[in-house]
N, C-alpha and C. Protein backbone atom coordinates (compact mmCIF):
# COMPACT_ATOMS: atom_id res chain seq x y z
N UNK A 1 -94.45 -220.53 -20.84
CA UNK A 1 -93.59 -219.35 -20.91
C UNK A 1 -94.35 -218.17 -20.31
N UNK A 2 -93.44 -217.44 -19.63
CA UNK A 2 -94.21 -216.07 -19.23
C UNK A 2 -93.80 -215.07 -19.71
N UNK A 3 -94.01 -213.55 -19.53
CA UNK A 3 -93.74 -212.42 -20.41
C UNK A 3 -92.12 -212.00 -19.64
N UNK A 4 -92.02 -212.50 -18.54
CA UNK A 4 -90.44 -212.45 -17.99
C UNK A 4 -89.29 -213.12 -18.73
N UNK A 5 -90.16 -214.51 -18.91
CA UNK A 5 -88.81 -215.53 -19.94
C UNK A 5 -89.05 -215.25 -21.21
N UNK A 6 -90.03 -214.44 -21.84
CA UNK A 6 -89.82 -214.24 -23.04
C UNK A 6 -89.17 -212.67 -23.26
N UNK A 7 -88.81 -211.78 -22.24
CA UNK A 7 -87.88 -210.97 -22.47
C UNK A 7 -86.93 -211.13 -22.26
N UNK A 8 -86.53 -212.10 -20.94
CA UNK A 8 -84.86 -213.54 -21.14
C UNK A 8 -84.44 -213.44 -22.04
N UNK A 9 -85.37 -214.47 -23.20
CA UNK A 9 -85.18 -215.04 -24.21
C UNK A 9 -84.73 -213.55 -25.90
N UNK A 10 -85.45 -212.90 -25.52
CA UNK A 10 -84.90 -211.64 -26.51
C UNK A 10 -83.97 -211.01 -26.24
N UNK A 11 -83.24 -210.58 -24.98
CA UNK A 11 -82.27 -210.16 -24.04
C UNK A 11 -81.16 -211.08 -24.68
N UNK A 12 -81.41 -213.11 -24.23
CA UNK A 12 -80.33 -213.89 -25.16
C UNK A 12 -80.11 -213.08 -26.45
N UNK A 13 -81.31 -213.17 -27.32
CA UNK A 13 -81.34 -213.28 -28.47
C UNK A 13 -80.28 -212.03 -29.40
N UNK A 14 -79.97 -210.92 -28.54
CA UNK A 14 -80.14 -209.94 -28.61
C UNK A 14 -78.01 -209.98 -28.54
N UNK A 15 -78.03 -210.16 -27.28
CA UNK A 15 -76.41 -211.05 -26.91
C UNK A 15 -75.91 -211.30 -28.04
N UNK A 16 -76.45 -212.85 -28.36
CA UNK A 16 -76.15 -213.40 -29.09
C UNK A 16 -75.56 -213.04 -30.96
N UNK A 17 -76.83 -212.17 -31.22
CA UNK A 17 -76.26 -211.35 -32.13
C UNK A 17 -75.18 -210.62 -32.23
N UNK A 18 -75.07 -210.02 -31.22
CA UNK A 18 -73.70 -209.13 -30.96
C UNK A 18 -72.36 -210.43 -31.16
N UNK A 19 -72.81 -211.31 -30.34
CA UNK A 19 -71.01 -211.70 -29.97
C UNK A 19 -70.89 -212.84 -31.65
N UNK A 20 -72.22 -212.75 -32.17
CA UNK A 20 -72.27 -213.04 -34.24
C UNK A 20 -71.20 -212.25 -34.75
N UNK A 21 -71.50 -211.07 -34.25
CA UNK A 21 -71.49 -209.64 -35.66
C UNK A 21 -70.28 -209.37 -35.30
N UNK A 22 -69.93 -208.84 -33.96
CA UNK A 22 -68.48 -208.47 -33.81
C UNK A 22 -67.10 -209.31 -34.26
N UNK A 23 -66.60 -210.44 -34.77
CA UNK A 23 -66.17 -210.64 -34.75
C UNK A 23 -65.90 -209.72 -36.51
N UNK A 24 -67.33 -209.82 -37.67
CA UNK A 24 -67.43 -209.84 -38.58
C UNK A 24 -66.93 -208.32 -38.67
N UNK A 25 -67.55 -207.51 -37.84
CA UNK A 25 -67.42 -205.96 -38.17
C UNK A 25 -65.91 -205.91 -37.65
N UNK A 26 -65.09 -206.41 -36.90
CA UNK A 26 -63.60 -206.19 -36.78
C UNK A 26 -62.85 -206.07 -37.75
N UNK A 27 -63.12 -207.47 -38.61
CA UNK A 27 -62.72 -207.86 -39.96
C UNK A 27 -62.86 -206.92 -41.31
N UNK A 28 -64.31 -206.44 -41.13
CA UNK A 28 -64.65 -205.89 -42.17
C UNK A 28 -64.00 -204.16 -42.16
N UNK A 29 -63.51 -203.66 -40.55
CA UNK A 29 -62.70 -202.24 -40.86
C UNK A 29 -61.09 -202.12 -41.00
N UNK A 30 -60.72 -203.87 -41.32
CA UNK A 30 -59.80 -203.90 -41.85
C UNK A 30 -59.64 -204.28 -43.60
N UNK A 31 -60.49 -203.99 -44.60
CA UNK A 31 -60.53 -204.71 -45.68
C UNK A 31 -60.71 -202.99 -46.43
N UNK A 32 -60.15 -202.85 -47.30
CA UNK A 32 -59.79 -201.75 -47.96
C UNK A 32 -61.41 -201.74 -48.87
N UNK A 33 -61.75 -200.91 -49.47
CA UNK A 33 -63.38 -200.45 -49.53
C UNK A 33 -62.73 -199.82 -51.13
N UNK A 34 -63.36 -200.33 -52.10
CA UNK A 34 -63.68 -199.88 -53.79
C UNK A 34 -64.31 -198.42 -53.72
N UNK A 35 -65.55 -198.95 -53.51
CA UNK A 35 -66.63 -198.24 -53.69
C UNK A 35 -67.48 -198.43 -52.76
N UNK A 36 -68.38 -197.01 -52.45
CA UNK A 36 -68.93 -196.79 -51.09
C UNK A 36 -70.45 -196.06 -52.01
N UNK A 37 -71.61 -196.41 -50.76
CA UNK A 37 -73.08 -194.99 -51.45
C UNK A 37 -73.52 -194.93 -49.95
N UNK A 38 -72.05 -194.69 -48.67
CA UNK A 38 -72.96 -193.81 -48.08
C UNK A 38 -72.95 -192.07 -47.83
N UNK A 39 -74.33 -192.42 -46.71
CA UNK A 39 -74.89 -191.13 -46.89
C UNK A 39 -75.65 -191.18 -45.58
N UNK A 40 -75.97 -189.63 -45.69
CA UNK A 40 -76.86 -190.04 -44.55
C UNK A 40 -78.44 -190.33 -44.15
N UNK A 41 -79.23 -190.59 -45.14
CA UNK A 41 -79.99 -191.69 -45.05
C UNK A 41 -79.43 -192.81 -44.97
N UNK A 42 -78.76 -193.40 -45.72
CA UNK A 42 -78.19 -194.61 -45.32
C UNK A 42 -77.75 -194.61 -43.59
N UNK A 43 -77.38 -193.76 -42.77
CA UNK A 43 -77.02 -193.79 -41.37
C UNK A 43 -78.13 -193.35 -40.86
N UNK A 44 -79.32 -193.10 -41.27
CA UNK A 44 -80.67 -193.05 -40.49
C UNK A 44 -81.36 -194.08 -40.54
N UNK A 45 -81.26 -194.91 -41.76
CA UNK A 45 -81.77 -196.00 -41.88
C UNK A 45 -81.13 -197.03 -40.70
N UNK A 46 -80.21 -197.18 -40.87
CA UNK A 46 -79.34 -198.15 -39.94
C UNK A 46 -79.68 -197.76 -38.16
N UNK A 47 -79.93 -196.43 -38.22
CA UNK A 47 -80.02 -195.72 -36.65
C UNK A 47 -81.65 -196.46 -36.64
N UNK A 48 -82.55 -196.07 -37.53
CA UNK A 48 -83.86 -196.46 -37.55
C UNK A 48 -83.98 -198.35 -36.66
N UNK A 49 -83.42 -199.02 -37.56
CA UNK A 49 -83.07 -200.48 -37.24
C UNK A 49 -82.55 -200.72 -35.81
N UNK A 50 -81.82 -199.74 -35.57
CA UNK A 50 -80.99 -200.03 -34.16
C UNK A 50 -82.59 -199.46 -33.40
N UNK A 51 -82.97 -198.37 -33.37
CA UNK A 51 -83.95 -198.12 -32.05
C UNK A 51 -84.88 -198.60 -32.38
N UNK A 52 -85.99 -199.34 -33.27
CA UNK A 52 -86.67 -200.41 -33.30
C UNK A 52 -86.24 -201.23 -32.87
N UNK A 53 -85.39 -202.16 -33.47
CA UNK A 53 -84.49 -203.52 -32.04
C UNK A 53 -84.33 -203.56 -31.03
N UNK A 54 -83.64 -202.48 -30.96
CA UNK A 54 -83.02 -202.51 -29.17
C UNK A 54 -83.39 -200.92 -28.82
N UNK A 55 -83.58 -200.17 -29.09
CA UNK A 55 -83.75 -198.61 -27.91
C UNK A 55 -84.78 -198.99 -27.47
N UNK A 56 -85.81 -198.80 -28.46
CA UNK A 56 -87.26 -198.75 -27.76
C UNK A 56 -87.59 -200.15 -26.69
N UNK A 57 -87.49 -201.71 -27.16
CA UNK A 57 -87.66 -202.29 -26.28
C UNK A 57 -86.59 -202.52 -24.72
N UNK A 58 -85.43 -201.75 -24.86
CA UNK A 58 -84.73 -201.98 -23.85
C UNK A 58 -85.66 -200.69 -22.92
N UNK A 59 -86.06 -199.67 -23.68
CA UNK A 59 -86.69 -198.63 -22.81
C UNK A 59 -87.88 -199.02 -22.27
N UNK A 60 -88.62 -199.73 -22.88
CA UNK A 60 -89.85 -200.76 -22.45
C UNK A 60 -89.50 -201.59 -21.21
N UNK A 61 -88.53 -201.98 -21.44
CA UNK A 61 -87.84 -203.25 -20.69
C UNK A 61 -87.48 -202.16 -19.14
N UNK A 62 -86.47 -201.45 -19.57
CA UNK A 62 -86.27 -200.84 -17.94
C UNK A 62 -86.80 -199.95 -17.47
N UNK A 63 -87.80 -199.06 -18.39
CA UNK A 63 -88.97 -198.29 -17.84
C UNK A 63 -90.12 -198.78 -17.75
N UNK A 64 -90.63 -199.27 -18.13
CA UNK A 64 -92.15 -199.32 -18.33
C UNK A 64 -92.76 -198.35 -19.35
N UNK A 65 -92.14 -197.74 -19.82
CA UNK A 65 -92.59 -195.98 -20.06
C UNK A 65 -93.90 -196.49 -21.22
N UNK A 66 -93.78 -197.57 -22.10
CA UNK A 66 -95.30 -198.05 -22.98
C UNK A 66 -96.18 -199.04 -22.46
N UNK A 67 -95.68 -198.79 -20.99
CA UNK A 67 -96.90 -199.98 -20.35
C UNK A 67 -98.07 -199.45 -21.02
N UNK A 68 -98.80 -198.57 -21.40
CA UNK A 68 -99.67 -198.05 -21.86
C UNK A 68 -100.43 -198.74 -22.97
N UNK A 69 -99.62 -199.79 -23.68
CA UNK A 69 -99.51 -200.42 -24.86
C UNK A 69 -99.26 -201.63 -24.34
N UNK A 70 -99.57 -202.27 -23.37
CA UNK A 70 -99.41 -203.89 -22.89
C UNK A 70 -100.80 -204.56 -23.53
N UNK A 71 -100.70 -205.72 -23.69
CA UNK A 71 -101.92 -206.78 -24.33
C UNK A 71 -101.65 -207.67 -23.15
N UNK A 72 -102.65 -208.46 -23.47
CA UNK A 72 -102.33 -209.75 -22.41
C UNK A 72 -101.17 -210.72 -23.14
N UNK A 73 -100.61 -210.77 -22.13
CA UNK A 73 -99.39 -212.32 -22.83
C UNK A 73 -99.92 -213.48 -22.96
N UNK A 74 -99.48 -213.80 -23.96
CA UNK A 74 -99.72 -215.17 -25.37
C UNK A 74 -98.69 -215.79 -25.16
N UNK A 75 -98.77 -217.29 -24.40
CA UNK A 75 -97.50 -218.01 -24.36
C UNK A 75 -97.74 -218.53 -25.61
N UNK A 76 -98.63 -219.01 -26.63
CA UNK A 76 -97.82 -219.42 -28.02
C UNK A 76 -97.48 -218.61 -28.81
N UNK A 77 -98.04 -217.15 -28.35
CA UNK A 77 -97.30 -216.58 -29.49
C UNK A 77 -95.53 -216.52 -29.27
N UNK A 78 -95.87 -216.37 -27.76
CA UNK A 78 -93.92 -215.90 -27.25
C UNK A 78 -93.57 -217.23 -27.59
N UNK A 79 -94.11 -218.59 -27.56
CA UNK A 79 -93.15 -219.86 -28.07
C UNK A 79 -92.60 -219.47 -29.57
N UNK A 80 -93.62 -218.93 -30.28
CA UNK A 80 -93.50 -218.85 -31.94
C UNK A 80 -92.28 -218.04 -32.18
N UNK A 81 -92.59 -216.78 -31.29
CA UNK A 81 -91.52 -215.42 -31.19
C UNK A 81 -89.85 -216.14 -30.79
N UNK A 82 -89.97 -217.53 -30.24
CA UNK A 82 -88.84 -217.55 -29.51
C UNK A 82 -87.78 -218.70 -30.51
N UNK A 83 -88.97 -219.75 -31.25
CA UNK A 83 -88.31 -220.13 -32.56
C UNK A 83 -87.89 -219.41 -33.51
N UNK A 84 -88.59 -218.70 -34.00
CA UNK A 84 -88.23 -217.47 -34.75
C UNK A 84 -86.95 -216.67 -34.87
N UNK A 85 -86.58 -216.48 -33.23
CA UNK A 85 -85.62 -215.68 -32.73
C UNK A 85 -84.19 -216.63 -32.78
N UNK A 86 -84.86 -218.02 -32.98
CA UNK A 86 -83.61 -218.78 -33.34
C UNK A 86 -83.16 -219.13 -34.56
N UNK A 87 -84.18 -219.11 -35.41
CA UNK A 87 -84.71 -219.19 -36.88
C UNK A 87 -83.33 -217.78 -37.29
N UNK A 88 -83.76 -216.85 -36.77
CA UNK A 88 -83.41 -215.25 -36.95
C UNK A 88 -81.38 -215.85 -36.75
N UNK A 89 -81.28 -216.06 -35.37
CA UNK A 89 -79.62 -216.16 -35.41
C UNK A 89 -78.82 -217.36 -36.62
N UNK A 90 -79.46 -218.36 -36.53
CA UNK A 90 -78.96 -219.52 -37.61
C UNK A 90 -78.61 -218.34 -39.02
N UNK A 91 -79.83 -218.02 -39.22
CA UNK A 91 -79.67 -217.31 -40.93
C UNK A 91 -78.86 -215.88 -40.56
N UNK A 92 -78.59 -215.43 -39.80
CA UNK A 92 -77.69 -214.20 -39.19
C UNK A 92 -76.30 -215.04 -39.48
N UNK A 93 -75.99 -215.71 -38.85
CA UNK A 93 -74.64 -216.39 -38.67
C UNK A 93 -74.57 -217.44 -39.73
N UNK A 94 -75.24 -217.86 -40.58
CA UNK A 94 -75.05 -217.94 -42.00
C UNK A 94 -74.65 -217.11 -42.97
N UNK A 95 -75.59 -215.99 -42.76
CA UNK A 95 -75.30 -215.08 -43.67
C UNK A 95 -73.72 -214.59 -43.73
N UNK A 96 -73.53 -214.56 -42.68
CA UNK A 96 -72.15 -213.93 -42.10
C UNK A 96 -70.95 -214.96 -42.69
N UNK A 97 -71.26 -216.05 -42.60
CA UNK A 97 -70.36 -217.05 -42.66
C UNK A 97 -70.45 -216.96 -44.06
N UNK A 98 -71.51 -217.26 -44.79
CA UNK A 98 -70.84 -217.18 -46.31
C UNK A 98 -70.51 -215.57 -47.33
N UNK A 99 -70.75 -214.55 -46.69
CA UNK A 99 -70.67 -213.91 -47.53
C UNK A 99 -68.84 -213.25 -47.25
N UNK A 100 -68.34 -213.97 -45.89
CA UNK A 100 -66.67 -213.48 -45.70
C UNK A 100 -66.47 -212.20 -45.70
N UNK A 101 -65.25 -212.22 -46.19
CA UNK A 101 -64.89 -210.82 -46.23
C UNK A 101 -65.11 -209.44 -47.04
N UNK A 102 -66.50 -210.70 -47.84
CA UNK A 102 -67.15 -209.27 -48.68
C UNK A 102 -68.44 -208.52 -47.99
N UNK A 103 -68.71 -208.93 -46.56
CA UNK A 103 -69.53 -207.91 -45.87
C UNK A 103 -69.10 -206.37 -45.09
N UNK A 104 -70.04 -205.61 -45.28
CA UNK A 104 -69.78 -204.17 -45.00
C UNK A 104 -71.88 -204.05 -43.95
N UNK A 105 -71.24 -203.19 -43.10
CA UNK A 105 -72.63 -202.79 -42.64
C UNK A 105 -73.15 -201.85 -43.22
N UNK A 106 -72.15 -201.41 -44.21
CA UNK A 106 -72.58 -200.26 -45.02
C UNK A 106 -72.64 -200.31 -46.37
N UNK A 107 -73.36 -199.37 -47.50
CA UNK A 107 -72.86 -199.95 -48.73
C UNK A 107 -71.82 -199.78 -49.28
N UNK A 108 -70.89 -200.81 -49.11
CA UNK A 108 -69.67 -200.64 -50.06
C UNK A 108 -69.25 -202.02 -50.80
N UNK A 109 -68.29 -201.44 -51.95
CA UNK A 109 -67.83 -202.81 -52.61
C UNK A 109 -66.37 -202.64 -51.97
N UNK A 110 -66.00 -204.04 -51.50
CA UNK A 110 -64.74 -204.11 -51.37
C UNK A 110 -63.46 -204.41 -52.19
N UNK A 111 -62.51 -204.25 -51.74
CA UNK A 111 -61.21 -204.81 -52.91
C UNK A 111 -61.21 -206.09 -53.39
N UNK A 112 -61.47 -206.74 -54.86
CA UNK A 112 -61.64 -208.07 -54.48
C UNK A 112 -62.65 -208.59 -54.26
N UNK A 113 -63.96 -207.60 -54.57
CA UNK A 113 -65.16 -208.01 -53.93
C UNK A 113 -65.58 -209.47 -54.85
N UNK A 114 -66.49 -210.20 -54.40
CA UNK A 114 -66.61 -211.39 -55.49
C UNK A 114 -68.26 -211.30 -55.02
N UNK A 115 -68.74 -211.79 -55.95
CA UNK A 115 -70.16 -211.57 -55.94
C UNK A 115 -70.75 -213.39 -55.47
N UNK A 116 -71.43 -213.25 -54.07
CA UNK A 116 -71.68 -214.60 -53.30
C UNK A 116 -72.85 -215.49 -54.19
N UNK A 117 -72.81 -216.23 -54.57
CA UNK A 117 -74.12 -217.02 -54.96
C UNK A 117 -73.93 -218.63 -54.05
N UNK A 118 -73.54 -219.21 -53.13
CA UNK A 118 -73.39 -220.30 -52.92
C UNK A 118 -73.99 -220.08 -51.60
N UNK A 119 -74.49 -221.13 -51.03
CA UNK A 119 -74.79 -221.50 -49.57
C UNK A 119 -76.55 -221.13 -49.70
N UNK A 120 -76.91 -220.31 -48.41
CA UNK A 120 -77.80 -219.39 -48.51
C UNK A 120 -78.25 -218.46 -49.81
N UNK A 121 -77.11 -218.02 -50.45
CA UNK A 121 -77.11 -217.06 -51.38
C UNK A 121 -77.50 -217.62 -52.67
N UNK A 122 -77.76 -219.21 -52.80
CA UNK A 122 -78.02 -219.54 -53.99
C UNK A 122 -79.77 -219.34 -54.31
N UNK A 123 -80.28 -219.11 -53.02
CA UNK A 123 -82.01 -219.44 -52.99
C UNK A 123 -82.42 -217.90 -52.69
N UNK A 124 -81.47 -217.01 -51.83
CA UNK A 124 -82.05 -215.62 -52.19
C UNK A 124 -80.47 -214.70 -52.10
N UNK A 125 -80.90 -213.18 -52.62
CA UNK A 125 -79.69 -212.60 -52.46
C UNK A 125 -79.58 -211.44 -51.32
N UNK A 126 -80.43 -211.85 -50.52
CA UNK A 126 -80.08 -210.97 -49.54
C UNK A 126 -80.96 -211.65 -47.88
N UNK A 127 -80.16 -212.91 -47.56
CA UNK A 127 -80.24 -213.67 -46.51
C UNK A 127 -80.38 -212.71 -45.06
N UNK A 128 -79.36 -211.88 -45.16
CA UNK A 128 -79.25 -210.77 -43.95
C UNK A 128 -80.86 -210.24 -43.73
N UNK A 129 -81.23 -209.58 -44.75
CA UNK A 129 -81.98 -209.04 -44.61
C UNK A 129 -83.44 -209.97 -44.38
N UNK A 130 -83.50 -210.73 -44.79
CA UNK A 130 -84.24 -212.15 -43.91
C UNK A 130 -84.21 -212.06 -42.73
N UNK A 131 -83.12 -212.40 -42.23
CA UNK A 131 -82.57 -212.51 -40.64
C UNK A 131 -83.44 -211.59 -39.92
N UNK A 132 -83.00 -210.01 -40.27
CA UNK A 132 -83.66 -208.86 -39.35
C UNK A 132 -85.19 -208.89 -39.77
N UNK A 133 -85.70 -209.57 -40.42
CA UNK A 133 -87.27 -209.39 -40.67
C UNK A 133 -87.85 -210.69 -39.52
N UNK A 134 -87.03 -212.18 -39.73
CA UNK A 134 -87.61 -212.55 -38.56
C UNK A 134 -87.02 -212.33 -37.45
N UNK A 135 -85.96 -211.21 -36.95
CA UNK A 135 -85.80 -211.07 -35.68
C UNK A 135 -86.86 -209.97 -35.18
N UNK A 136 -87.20 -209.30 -36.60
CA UNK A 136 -88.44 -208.17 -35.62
C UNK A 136 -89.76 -209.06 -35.57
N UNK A 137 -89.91 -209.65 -36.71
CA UNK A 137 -91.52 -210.64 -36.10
C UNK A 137 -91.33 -211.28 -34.93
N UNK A 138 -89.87 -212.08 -34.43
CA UNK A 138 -89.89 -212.51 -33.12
C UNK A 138 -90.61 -211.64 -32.02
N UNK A 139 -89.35 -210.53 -32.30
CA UNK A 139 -89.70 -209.34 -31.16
C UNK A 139 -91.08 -208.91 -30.37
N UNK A 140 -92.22 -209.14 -31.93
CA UNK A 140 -93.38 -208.82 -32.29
C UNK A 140 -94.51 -209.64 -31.26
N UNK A 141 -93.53 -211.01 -31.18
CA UNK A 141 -93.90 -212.17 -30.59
C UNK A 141 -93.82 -212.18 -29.38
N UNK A 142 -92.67 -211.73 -28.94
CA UNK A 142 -92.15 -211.94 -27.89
C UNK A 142 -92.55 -210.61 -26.59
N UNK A 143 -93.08 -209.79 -27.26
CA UNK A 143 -93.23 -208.79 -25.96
C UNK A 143 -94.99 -208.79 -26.23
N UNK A 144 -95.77 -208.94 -25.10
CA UNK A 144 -96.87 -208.43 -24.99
C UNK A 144 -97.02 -207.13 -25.00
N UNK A 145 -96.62 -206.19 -26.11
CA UNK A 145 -96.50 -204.74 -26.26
C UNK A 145 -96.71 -203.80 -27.54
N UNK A 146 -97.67 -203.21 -27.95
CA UNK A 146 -97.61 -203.10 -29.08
C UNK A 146 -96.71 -202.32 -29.29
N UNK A 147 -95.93 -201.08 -28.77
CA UNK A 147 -94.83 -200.01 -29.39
C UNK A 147 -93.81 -201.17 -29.05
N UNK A 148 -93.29 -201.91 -28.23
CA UNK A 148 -91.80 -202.81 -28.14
C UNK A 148 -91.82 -203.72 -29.33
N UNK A 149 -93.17 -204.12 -29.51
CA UNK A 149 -93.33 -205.26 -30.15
C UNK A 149 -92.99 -204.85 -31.86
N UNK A 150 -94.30 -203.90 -31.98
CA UNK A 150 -94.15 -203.39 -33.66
C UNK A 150 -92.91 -202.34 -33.83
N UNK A 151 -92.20 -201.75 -32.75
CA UNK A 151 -91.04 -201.10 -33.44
C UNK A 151 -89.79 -201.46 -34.21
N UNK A 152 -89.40 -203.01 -34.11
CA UNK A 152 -88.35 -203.42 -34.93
C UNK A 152 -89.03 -204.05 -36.11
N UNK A 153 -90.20 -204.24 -35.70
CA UNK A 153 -90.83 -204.28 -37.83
C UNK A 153 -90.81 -202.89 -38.59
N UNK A 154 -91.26 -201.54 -37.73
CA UNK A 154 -90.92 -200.79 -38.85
C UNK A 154 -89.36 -200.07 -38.65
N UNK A 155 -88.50 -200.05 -37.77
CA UNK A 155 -86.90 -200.36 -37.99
C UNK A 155 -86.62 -200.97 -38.97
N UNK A 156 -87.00 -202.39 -39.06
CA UNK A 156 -86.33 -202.98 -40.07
C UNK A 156 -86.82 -202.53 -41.90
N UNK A 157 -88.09 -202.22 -41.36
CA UNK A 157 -88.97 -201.53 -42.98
C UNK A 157 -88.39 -200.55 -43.35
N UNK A 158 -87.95 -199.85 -42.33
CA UNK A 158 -87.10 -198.86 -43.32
C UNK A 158 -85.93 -198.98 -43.27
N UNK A 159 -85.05 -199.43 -43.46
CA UNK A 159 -83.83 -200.00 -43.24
C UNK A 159 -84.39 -201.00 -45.15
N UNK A 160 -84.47 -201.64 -44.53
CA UNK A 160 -85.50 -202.69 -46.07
C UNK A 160 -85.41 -201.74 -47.22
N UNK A 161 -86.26 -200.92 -46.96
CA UNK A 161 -87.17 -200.36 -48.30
C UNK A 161 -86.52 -198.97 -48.59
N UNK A 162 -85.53 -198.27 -47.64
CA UNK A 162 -84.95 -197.28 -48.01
C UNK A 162 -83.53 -197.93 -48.56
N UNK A 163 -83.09 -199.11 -48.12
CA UNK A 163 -81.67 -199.54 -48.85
C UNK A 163 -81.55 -200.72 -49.53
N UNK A 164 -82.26 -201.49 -50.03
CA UNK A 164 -82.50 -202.83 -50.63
C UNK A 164 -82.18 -202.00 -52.23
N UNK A 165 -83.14 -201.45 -52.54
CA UNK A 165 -82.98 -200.81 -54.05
C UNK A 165 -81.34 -200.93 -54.47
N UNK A 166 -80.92 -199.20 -52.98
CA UNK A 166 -79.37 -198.95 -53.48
C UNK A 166 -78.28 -199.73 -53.51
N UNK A 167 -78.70 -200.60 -52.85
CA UNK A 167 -77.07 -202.34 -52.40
C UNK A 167 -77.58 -202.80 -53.84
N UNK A 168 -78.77 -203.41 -54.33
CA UNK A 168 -78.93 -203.78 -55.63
C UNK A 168 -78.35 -203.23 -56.76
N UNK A 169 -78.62 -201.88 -56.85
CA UNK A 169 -78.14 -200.92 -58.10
C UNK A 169 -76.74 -200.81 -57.74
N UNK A 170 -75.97 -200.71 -56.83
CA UNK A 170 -74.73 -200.83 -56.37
C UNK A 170 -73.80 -202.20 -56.94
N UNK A 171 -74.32 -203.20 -56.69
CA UNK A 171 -73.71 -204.69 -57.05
C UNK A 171 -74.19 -204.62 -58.28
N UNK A 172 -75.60 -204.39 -59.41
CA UNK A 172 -75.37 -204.50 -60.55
C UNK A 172 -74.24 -203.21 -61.35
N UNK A 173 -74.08 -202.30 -60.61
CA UNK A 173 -72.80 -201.71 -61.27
C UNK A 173 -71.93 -202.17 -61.22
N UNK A 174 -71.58 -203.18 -60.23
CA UNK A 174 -70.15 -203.68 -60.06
C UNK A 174 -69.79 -205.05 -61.28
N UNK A 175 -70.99 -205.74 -61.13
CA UNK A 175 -71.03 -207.01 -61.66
C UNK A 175 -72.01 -207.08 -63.02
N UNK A 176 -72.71 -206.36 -63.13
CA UNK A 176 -73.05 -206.08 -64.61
C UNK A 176 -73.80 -207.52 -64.82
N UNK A 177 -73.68 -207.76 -65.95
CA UNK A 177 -75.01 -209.19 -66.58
C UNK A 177 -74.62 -210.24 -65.28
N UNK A 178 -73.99 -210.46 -64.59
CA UNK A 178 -73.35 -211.99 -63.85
C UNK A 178 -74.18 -211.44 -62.54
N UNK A 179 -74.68 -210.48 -62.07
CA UNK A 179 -75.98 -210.18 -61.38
C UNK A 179 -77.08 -210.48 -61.83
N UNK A 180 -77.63 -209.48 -63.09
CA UNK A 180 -78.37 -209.57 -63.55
C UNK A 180 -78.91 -210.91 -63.58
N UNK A 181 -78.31 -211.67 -64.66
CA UNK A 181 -78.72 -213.43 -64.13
C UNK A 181 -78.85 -214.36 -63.20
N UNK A 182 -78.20 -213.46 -61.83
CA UNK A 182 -78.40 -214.02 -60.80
C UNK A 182 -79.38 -213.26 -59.84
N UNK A 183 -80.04 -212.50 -60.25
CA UNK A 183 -81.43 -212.17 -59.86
C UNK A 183 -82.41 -212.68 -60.48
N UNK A 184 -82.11 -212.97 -61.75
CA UNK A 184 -83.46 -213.59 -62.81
C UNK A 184 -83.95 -215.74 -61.76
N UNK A 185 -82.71 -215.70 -60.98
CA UNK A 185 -82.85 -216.79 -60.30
C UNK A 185 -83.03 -217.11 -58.90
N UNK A 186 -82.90 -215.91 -58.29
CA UNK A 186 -83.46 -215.94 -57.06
C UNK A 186 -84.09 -214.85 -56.71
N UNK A 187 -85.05 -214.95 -55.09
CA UNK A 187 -85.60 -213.55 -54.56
C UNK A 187 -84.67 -212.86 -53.81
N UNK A 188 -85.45 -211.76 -53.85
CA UNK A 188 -84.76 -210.95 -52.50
C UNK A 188 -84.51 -211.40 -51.28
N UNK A 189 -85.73 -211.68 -50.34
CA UNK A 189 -85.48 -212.11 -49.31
C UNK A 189 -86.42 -213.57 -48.67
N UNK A 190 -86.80 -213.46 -49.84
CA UNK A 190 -88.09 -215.55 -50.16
C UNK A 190 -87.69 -215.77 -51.28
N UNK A 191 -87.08 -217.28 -51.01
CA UNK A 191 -86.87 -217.84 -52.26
C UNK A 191 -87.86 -218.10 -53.45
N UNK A 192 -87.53 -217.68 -54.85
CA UNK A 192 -88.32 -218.42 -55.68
C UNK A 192 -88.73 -219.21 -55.97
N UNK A 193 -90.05 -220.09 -56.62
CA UNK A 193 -90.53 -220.94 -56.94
C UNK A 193 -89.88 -221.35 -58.35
């Protein structure tokens, strides 16, 4: 592999997500919304995620502008980066698939919301957020760059660590002890032992 096919390969990777999600986010601005906690951290967080993923390395990609920050290219690491990145869509398009029409990109409960424990969701409760952790270690992998590379790990860190809490405290208001016990049985985003 060279540092050309492994920006191919994130470019796919990158596609691919999109033509995942859109079908889901169509769906989801037709489904009437309970209860909502956004805000705007919550839309900085999400902005954060987007230009770690894609601003900064597409700006890498058609400028050069962090050549400044090039390493030498690692074809095993870009092999590792490029399983990963497939690793990343499977559990993306899982996630998607089982959680239906109770996903929001934002925090909300929907009409009807039902609280997911089956599929993916039985071993952790927040699969998605899996997904974007190994799509930024891919990333990480995949560009010989340290600003392209490390910006969708801390995108996704804060995205993580500024909204993981509030979706939690959000669904145990909704669902009360039938959460509760279903956290005492799985992780966040690694399954329990």
């Amino acid at each position: 592999m060279t540092q050309t096919i492994a920006i191919v390969v994130w470019s796919l990777g990158m596609i691919l997500w999109w033509i995942i999600r859109i079908p889901h986010q169509r769906r989801a601005r037709k489904q009437a919304v309970k209860s909502h906690r956004k805000s705007m951290a919550e839309r900085a967080a999400l902005a954060a995620a987007a230009v770690g993923l894609v601003v900064v390395p597409l700006i890498h990609i058609f400028t050069g502008a962090f050549r400044f920050a090039d390493y030498p290219f690692q074809p095993l690491l870009a092999w590792t980066g490029a399983i990963l990145l497939v690793l990343f869509l499977w559990l993306f398009r899982e996630s998607h698939r089982h959680l239906g029409r109770n996903w929001s990109i934002t925090l909300e409960i929907r009409e009807e919301h039902k609280l997911v424990t089956e599929g993916l969701y039985r071993y952790v409760r927040h699969p998605m957020y899996a997904a974007f952790w190994l799509w930024a270690l891919a990333q990480s992998l995949l560009f010989a760059n340290w600003v392209a590379g490390i910006s969708g790990l801390i995108g996704v860190g804060i995205l993580y660590f500024s909204r993981v809490g509030k979706e939690e405290a959000m669904m145990r208001a909704n669902f009360g002890q039938e959460y509760d016990d279903y956290c005492r049985t799985t992780g966040r985003v690694i399954p329990k032992i």
